[in-house]
N, C-alpha and C. Protein backbone atom coordinates (compact mmCIF):
# COMPACT_ATOMS: atom_id res chain seq x y z
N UNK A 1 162.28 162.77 237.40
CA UNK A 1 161.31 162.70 238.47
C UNK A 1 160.22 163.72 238.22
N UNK A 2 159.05 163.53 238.13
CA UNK A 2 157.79 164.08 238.51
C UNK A 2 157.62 165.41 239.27
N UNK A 3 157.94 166.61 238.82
CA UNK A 3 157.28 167.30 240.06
C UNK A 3 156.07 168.48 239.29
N UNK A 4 155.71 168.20 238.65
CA UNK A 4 153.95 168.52 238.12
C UNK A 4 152.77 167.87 237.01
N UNK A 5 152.06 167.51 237.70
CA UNK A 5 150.89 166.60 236.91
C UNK A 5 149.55 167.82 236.88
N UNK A 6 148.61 166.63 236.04
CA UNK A 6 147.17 167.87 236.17
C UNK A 6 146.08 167.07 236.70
N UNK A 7 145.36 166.84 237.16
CA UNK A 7 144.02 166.55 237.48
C UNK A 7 142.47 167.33 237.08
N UNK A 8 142.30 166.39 235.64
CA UNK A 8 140.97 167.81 235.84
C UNK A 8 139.61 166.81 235.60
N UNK A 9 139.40 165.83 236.30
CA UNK A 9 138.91 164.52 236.38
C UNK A 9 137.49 165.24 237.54
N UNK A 10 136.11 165.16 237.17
CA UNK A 10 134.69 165.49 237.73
C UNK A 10 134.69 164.47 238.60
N UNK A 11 133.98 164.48 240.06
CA UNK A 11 133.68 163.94 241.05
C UNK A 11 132.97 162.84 241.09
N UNK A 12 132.21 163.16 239.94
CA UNK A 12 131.05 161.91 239.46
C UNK A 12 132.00 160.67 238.69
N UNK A 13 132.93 161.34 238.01
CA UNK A 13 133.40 160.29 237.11
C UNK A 13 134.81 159.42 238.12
N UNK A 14 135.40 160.30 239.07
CA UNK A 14 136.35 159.52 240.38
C UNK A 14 135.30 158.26 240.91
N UNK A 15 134.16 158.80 240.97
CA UNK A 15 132.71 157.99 241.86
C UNK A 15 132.89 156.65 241.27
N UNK A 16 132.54 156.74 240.04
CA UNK A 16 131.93 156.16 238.79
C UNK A 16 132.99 155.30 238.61
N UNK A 17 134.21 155.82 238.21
CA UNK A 17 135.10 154.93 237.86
C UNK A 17 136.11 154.39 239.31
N UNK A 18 136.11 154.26 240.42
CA UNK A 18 136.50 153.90 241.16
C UNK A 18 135.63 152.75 241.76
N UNK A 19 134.11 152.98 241.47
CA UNK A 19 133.63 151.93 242.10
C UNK A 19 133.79 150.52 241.40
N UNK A 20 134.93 150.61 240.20
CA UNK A 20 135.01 149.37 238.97
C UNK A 20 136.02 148.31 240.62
N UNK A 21 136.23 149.46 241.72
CA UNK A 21 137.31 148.18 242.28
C UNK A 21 136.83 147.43 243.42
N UNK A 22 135.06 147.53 243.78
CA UNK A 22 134.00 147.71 244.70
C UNK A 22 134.83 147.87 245.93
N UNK A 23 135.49 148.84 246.30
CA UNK A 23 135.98 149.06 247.67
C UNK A 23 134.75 150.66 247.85
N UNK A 24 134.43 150.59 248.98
CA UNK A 24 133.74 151.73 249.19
C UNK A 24 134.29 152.81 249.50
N UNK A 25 134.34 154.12 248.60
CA UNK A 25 134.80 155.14 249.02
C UNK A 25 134.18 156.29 249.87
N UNK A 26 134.73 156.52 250.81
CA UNK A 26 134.28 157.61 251.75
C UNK A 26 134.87 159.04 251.97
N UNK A 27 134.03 159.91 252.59
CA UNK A 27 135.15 161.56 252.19
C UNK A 27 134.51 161.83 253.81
N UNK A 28 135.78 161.76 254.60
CA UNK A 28 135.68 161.93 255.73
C UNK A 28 135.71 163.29 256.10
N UNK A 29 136.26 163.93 255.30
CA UNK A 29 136.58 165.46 255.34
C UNK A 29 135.30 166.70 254.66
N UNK A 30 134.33 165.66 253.98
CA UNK A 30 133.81 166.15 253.02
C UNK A 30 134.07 165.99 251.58
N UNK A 31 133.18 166.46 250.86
CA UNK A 31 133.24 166.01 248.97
C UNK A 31 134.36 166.94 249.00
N UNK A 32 135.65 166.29 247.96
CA UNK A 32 136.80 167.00 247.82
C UNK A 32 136.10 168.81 246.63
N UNK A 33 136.80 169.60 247.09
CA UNK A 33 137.06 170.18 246.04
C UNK A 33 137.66 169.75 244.54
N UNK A 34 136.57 169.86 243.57
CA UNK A 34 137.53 169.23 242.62
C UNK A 34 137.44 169.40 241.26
N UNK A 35 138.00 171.35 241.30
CA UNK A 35 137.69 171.99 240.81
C UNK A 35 138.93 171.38 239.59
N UNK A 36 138.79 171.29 237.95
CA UNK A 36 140.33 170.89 237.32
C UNK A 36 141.49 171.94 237.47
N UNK A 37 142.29 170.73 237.61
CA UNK A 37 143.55 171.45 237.79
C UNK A 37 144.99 171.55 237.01
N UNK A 38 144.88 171.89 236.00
CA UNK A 38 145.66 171.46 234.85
C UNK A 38 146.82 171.71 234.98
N UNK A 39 147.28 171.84 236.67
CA UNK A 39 148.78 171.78 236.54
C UNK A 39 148.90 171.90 238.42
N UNK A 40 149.12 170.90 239.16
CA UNK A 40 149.69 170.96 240.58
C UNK A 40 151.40 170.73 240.82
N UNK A 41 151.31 170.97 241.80
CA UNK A 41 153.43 170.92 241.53
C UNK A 41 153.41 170.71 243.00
N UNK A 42 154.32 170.67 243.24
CA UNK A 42 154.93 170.09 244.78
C UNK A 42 154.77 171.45 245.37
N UNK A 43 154.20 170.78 246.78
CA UNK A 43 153.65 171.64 247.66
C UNK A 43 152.26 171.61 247.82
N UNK A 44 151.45 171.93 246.39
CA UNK A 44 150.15 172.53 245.67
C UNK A 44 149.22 171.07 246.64
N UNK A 45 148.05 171.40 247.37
CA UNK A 45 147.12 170.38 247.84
C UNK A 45 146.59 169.97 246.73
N UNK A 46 145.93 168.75 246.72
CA UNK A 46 145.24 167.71 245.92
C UNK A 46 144.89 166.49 246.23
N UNK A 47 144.07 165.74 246.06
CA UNK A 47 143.80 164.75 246.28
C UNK A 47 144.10 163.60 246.40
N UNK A 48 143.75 162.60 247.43
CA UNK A 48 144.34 161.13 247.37
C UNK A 48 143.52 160.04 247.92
N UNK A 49 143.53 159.01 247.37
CA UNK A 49 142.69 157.76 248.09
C UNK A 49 143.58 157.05 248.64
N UNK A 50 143.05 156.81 249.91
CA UNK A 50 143.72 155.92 250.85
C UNK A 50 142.89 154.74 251.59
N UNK A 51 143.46 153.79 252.26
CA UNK A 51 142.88 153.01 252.96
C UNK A 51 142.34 152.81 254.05
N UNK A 52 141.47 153.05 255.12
CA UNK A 52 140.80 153.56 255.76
C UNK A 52 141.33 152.69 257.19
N UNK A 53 142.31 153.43 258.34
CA UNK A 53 143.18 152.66 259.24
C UNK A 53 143.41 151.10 258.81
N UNK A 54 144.14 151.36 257.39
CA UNK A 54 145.12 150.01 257.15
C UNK A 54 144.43 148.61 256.48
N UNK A 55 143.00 149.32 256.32
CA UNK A 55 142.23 147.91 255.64
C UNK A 55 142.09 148.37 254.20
N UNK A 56 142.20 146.89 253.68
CA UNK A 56 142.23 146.97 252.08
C UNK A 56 140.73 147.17 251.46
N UNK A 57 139.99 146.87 252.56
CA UNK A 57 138.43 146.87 252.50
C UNK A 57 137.30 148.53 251.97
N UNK A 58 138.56 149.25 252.30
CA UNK A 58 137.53 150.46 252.48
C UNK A 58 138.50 151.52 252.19
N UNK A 59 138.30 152.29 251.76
CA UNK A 59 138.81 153.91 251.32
C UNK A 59 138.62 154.77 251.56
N UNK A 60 139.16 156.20 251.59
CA UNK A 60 138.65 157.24 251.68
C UNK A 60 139.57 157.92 250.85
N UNK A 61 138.56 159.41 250.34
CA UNK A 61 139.48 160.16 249.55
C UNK A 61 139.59 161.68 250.49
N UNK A 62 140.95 162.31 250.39
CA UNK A 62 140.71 163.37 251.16
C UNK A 62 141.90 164.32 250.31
N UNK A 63 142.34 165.71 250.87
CA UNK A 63 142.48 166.38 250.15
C UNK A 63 143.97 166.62 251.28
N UNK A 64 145.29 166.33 250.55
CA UNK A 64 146.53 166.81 251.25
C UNK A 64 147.65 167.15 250.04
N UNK A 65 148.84 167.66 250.95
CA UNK A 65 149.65 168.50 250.31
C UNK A 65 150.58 167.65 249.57
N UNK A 66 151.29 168.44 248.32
CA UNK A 66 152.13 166.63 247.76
C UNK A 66 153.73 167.49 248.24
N UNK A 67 154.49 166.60 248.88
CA UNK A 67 155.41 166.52 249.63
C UNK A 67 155.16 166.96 251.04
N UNK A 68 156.67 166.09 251.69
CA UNK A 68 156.77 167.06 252.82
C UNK A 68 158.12 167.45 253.13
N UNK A 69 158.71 167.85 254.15
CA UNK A 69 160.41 168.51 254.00
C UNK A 69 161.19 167.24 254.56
N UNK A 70 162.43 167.13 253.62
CA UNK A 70 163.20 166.38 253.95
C UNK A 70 164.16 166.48 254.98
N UNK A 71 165.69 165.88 254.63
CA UNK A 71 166.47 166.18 255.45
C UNK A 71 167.17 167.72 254.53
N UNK A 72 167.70 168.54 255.32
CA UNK A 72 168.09 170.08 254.92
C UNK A 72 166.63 170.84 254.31
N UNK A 73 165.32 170.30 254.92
CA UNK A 73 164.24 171.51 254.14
C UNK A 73 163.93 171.06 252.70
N UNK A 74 164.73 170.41 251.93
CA UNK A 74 164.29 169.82 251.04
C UNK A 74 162.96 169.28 250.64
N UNK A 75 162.05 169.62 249.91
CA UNK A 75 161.00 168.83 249.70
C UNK A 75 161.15 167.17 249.12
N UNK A 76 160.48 166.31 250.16
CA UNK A 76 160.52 165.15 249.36
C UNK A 76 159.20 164.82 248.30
N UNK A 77 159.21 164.88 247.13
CA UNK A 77 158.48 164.86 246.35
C UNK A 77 158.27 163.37 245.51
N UNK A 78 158.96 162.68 245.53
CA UNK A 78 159.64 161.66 244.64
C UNK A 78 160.10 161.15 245.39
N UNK A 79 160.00 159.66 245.67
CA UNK A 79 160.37 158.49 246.43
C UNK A 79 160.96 157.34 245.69
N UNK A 80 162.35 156.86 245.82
CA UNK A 80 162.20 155.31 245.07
C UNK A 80 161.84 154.15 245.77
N UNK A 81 161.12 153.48 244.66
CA UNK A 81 160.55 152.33 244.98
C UNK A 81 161.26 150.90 245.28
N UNK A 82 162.50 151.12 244.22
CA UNK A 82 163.26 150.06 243.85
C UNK A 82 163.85 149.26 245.35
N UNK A 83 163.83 148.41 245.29
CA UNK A 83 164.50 147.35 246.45
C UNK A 83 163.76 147.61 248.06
N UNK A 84 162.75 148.52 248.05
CA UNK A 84 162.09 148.65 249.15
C UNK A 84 160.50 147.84 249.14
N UNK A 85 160.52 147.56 250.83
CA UNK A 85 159.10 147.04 250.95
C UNK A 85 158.42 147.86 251.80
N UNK A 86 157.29 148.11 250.81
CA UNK A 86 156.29 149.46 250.91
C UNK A 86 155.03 148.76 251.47
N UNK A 87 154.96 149.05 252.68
CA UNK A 87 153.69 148.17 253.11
C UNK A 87 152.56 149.28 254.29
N UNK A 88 153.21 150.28 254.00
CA UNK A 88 152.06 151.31 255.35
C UNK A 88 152.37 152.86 254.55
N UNK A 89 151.36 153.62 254.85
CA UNK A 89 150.99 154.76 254.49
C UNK A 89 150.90 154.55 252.81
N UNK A 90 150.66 153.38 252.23
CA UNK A 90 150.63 153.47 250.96
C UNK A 90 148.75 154.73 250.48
N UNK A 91 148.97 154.96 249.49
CA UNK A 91 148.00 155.89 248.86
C UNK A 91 148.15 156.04 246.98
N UNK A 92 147.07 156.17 246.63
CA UNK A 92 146.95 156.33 245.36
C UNK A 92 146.75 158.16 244.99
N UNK A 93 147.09 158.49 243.96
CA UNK A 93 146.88 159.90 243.51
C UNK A 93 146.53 159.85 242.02
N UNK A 94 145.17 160.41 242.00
CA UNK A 94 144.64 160.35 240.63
C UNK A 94 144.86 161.75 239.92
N UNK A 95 145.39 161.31 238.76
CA UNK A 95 145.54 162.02 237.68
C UNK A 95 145.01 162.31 235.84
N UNK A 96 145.46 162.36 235.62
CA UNK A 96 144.66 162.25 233.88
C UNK A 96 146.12 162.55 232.93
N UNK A 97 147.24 163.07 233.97
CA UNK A 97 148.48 163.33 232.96
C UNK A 97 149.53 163.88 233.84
N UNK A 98 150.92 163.04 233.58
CA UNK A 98 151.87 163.96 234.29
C UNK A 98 152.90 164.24 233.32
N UNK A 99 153.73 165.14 233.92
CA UNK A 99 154.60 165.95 232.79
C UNK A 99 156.49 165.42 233.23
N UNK A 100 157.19 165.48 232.31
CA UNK A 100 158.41 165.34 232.22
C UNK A 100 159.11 166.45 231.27
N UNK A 101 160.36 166.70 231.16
CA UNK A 101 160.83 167.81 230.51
C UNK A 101 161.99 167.50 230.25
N UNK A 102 162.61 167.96 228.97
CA UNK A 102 163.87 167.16 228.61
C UNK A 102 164.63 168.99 228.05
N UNK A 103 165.78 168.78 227.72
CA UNK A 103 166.49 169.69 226.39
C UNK A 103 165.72 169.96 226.06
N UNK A 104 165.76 171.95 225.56
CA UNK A 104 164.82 171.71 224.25
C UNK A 104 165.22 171.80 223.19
N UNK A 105 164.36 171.61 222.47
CA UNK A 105 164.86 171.08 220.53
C UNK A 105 165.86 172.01 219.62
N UNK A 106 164.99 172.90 220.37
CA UNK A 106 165.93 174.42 219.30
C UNK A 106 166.60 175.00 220.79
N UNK A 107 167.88 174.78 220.17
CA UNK A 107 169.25 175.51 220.82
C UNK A 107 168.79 176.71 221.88
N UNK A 108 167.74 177.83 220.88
CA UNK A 108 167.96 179.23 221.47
C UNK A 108 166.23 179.08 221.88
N UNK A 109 166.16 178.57 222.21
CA UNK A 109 164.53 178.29 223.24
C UNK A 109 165.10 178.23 224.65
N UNK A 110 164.30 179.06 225.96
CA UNK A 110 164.74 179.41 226.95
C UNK A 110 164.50 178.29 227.72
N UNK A 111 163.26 177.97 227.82
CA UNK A 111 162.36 176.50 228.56
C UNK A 111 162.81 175.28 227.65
N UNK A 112 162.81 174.38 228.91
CA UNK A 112 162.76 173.39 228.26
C UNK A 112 161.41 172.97 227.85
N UNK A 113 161.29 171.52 226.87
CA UNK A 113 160.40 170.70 226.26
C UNK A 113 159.91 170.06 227.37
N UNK A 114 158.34 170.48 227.32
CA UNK A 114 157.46 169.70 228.44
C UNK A 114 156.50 168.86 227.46
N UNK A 115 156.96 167.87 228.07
CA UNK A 115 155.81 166.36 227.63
C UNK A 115 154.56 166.13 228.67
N UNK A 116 153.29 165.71 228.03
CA UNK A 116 152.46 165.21 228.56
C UNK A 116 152.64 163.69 228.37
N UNK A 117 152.39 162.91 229.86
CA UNK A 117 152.45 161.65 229.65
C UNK A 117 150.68 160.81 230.47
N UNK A 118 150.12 160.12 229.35
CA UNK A 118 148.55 159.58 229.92
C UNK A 118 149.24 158.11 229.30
N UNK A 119 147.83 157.60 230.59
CA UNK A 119 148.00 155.82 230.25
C UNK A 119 147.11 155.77 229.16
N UNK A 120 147.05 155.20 227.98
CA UNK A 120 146.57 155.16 226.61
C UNK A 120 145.19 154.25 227.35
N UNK A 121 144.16 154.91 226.43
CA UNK A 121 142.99 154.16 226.73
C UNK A 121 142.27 154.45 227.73
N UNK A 122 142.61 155.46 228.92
CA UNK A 122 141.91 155.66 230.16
C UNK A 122 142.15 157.33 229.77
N UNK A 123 140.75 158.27 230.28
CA UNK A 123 140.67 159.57 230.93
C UNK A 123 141.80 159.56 231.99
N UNK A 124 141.71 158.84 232.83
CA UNK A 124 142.86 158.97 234.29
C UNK A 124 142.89 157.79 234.42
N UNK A 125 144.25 158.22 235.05
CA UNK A 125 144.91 156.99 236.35
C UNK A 125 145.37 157.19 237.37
N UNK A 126 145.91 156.41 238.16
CA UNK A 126 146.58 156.54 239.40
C UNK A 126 147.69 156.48 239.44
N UNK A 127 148.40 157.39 240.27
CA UNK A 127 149.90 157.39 240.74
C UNK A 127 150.23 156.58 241.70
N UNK A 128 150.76 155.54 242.37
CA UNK A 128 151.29 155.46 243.78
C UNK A 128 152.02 156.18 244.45
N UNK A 129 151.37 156.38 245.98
CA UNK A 129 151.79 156.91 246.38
C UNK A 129 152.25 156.96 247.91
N UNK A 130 152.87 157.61 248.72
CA UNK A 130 152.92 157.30 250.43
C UNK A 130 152.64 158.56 250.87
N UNK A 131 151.79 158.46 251.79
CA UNK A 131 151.85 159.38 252.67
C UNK A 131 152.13 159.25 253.83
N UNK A 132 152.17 160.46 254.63
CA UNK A 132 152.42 160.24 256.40
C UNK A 132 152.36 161.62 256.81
N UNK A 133 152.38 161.84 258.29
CA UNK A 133 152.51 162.83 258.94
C UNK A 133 153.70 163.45 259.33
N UNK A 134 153.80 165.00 258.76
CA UNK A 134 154.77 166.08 259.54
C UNK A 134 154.43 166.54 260.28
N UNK A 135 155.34 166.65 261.33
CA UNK A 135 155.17 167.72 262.16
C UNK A 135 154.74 169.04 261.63
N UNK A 136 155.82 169.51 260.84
CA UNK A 136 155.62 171.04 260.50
C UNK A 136 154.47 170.95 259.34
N UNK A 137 154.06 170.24 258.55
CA UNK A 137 153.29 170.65 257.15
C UNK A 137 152.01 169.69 257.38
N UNK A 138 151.60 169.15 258.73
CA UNK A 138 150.89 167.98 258.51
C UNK A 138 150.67 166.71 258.25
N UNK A 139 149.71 166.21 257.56
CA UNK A 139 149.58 164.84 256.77
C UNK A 139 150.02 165.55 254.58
N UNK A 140 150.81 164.99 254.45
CA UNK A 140 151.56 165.00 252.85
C UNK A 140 151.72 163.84 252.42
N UNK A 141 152.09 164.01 251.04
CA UNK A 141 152.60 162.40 250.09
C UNK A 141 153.11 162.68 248.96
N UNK A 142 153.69 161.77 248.73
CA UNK A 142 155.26 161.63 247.77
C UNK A 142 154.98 160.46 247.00
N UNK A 143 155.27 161.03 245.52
CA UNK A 143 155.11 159.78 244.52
C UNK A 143 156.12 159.04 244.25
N UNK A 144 155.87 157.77 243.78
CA UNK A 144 156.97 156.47 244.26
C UNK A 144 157.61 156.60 242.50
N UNK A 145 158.55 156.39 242.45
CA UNK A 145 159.74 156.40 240.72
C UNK A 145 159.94 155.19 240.96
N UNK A 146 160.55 154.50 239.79
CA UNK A 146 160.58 153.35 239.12
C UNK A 146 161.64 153.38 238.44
N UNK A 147 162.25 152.46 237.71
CA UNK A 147 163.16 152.31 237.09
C UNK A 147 162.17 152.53 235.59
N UNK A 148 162.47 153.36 234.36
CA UNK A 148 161.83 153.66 233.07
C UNK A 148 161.60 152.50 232.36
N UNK A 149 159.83 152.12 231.69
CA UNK A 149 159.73 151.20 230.78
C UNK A 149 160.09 152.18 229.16
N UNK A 150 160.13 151.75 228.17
CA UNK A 150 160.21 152.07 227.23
C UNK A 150 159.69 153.33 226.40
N UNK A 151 158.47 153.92 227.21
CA UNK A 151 157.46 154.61 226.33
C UNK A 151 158.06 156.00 226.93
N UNK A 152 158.66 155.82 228.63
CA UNK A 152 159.35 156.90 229.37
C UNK A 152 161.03 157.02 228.89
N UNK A 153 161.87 156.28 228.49
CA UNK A 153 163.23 155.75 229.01
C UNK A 153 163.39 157.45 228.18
N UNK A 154 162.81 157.44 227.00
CA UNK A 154 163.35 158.59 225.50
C UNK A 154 163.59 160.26 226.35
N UNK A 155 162.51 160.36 227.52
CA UNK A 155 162.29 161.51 228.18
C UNK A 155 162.92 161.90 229.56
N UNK A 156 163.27 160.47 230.41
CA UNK A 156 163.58 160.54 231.69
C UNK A 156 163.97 159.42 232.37
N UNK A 157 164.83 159.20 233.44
CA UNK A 157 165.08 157.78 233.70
C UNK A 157 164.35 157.86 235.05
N UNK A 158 163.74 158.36 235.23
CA UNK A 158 163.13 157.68 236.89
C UNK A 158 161.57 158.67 236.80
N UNK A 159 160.87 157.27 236.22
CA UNK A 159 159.35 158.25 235.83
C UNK A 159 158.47 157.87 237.36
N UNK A 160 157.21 158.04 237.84
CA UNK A 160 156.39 158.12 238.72
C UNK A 160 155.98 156.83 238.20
N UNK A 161 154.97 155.97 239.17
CA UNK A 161 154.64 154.49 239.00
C UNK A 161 153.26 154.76 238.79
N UNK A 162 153.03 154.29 237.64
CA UNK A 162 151.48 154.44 237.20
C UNK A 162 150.65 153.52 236.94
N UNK A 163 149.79 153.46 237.91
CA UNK A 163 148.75 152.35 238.06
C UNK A 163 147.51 152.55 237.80
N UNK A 164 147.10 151.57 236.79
CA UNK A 164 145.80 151.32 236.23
C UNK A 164 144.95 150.65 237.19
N UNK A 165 143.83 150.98 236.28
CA UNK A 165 142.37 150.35 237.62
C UNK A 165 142.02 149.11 237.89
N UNK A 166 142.89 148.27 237.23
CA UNK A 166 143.13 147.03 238.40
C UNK A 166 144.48 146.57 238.90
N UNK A 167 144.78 147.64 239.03
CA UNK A 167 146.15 147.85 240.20
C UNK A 167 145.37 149.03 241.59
N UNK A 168 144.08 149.22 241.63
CA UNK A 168 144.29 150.16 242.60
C UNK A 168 143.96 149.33 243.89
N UNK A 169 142.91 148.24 243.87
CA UNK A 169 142.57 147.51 244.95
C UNK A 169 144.15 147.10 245.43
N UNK A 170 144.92 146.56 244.72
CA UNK A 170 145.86 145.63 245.13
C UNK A 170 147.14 146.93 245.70
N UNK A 171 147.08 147.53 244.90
CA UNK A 171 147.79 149.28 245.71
C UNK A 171 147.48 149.61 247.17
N UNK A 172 146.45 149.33 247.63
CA UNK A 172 146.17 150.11 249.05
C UNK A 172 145.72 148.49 249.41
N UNK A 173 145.98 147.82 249.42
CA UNK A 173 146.18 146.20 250.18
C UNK A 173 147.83 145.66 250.35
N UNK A 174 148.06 146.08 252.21
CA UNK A 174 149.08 146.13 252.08
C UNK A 174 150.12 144.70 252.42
N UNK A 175 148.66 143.73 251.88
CA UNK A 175 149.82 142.33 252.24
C UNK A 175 150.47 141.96 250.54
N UNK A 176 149.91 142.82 249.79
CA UNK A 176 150.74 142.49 248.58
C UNK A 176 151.99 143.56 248.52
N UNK A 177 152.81 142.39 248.38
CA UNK A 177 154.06 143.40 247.83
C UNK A 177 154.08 144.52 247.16
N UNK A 178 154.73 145.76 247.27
CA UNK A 178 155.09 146.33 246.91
C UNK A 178 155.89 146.59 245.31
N UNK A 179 156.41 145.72 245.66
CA UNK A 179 157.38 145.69 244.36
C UNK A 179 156.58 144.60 243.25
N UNK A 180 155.64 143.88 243.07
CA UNK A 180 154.71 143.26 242.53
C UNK A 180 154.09 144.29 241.78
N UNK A 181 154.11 145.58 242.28
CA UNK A 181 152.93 146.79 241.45
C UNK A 181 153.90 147.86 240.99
N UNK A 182 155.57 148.11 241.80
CA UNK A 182 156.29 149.37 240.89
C UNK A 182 157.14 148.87 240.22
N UNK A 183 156.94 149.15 239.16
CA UNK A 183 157.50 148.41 237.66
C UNK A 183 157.60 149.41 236.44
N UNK A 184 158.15 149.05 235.96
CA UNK A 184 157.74 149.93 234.15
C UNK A 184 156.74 149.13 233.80
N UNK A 185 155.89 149.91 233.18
CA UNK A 185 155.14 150.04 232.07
C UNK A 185 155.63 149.46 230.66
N UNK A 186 154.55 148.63 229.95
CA UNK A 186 155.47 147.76 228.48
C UNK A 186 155.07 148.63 227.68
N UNK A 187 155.58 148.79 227.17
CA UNK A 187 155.83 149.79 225.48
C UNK A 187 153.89 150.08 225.18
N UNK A 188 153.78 151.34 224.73
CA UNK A 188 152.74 151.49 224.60
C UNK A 188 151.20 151.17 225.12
N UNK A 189 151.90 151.47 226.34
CA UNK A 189 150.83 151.56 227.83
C UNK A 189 150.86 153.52 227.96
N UNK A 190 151.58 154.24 227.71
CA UNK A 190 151.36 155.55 227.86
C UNK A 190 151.52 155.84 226.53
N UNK A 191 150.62 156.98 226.32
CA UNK A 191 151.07 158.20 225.35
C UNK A 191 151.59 159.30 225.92
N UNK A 192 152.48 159.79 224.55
CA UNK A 192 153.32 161.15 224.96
C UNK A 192 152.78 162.13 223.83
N UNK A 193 152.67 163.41 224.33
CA UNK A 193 152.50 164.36 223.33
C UNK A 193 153.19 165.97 224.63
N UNK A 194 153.48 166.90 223.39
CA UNK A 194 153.66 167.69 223.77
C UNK A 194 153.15 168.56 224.47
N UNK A 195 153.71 169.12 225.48
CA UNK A 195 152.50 170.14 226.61
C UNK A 195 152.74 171.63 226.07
N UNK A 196 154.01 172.41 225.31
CA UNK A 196 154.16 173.57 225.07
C UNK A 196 154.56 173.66 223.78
């Protein structure tokens, strides 16, 4: 499971490349901060596009926290997708790379092996995602896991659902299924390279 990605994606180019899905984006809050961030982790605020009270028509991007507390205080960070129908508080979270971590290679290395994982062919993509309101922490959101396509299975079995830019209209339109968009990925849709 996912619990740190980076975002270091310019305002102009979110603009630019979001308008490929002509939904109009709006910043109700104001232009996000969006300074790069080459490493957010649960908790850490960041950005998200959402659907603007429930229409597939219109967007907004605004700036909230990723998780919120579970049951025992737990952060929920990571959501599964599998066998559920995801149809409200859905949200997208743009990224450019998220990380996974396995064993590391040499025995007497303290950290483990951190991988960078990007969708091949794109600067960024999108995560799916849900958000909603806490009481205690606010409005937060939690990225949705998947069962591993091939390019993930080598690193982790329950990677984050990563959606390309013509999955984002159909992402925050919530008469399409859910489970129609969280899927693995076919073999050589992501690259992996090393982060340390």
């Amino acid at each position: 499971m996912c619990n740190e990605a980076a975002r270091r994606i310019a305002i102009g180019e979110l603009r630019n490349d979001w308008g490929e899905t002509r939904i109009p984006l709006v910043f109700p809050e104001g232009v996000p901060n969006m300074a790069p961030l080459d490493s957010f982790r649960i908790t850490d605020p960041t950005i998200i596009m959402r659907g603007v009270d429930g229409r597939a028509d219109a967007a907004e991007c605004v700036t909230r926290r990723w998780s919120w507390p579970g049951s025992g205080g737990k952060p929920v960070y990571n959501f599964r997708s599998d066998g559920r129908d995801l149809r409200t508080g859905r949200c997208l979270i743009p990224v450019d790379s998220f990380f996974e971590f396995t064993k590391p290679a040499d025995p007497k290395a303290k950290r483990k092996d951190k991988w960078a994982f990007r969708l091949a062919g794109h600067d960024w993509f999108c995560i799916a995602g849900l958000w909603r309101k806490d009481a205690s922490v606010g409005e937060a959101f939690t990225m949705l896991t998947c069962e591993p396509g091939p390019d993930v299975a080598p690193y982790h079995s329950r990677p984050v659902v990563v959606l390309g830019r013509d999955a984002w209209a159909a992402w925050l339109d919530p008469s399409v299924p859910s489970a129609d968009l969280c899927r693995p990925l076919p073999a050589g849709s992501l690259s992996v390279t090393p982060a340390r």
